[in-house]
Protein backbone atom coordinates (compact mmCIF):
# COMPACT_ATOMS: atom_id res chain seq x y z
CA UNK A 1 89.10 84.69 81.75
CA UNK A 2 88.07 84.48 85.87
CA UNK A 3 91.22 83.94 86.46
CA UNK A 4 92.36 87.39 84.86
CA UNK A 5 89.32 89.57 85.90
CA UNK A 6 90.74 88.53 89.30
CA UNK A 7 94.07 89.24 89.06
CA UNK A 8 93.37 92.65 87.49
CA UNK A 9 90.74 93.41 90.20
CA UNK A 10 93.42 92.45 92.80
CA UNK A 11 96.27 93.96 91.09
CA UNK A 12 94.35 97.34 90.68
CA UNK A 13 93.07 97.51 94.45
CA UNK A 14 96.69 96.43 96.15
CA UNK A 15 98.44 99.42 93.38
CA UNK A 16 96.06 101.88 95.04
CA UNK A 17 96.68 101.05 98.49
CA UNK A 18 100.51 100.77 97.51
CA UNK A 19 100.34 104.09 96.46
CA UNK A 20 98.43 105.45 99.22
CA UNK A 21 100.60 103.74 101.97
CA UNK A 22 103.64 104.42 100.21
CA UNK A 23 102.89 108.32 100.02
CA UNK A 24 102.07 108.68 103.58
CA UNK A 25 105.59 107.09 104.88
CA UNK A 26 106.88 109.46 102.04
CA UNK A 27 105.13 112.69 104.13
CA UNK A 28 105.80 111.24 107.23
CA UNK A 29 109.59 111.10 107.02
CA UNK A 30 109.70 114.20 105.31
CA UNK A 31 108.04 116.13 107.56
CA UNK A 32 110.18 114.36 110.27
CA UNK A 33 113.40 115.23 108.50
CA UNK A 34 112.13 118.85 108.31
CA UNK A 35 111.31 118.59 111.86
CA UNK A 36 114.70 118.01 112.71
CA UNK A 37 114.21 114.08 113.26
CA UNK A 38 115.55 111.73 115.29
CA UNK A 39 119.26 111.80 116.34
CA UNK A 40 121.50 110.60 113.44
CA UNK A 41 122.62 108.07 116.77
CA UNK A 42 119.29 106.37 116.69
CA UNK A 43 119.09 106.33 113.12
CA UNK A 44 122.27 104.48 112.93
CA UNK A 45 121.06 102.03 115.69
CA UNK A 46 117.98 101.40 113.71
CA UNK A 47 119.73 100.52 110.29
CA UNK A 48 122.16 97.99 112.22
CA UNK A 49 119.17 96.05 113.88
CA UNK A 50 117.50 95.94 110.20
CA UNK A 51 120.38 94.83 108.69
CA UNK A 52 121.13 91.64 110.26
CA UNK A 53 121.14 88.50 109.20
CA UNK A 54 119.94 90.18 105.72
CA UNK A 55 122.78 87.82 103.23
CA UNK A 56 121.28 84.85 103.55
CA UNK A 57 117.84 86.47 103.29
CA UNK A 58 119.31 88.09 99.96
CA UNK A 59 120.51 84.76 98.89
CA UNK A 60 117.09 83.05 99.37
CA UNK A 61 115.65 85.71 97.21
CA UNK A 62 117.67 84.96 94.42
CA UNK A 63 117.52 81.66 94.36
CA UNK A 64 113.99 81.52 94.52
CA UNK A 65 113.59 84.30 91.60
CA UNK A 66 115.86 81.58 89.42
CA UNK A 67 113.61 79.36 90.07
CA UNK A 68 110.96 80.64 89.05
CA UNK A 69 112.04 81.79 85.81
CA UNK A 70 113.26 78.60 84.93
CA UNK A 71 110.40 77.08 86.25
CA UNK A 72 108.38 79.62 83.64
CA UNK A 73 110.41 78.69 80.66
CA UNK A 74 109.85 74.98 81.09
CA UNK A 75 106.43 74.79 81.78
CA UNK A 76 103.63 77.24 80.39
CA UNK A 77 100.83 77.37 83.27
CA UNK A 78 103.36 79.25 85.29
CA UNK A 79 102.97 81.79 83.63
CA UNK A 80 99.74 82.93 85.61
CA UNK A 81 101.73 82.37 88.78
CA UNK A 82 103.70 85.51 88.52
CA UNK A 83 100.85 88.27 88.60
CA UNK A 84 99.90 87.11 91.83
CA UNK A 85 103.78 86.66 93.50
CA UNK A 86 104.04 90.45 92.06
CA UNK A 87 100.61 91.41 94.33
CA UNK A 88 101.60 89.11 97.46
CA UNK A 89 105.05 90.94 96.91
CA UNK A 90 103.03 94.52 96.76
CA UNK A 91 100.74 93.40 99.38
CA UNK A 92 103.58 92.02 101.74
CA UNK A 93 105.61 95.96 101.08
CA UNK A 94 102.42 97.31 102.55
CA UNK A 95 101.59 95.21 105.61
CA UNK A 96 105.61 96.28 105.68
CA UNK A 97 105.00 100.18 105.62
CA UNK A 98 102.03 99.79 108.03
CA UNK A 99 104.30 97.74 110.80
CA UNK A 100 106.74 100.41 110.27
CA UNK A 101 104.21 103.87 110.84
CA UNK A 102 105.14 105.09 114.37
CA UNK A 103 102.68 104.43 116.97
CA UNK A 104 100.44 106.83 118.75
CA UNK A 105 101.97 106.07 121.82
CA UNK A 106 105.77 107.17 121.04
CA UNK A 107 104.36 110.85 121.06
CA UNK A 108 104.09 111.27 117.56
């Protein structure tokens, strides 16, 4: 029973900061798009730097996801292993959204 008051209390806390992060990159960029934004040339610049090398990062995604489930339907204490990959998953989005926010330096 620990086990689940502390998964709930940590599942509960990282939703609200998911939320909260997640609506203030949602405000920022579309206040910046109504702003008039960066040039679509930068944009594009942007996306190509993000996107490399992102197959075999794909790949390792789904190979570890099989794994897991099969992993869960052959042995039952797994089970309480998934809560927590969903928060480190939640928790890893927002440490992503906060690298992302523009600095105070760039003039923003």
């Amino acid at each position: 029973m620990t086990i689940f008051a502390v998964g709930l209390a940590a599942g509960l806390l990282t939703a609200i900061v998911y939320v909260a992060v997640a609506g203030r990159a949602f405000l920022r960029i579309r206040s910046e798009i109504l702003a008039g934004g960066d040039s679509p040339d930068t944009d594009t610049a942007d996306y190509r730097r993000q996107g490399r090398n992102f197959g075999w990062k794909a790949v390792g995604g789904v190979i570890a996801s099989t794994l897991l489930l099969a992993l869960v339907s052959t042995a039952g204490w797994t089970w309480y292993l998934l809560p927590f990959l969903a928060i480190g998953t939640s928790i890893t989005v927002i440490v992503a959204f906060l690298l992302d926010r523009p600095s105070s330096t760039d003039g923003s």
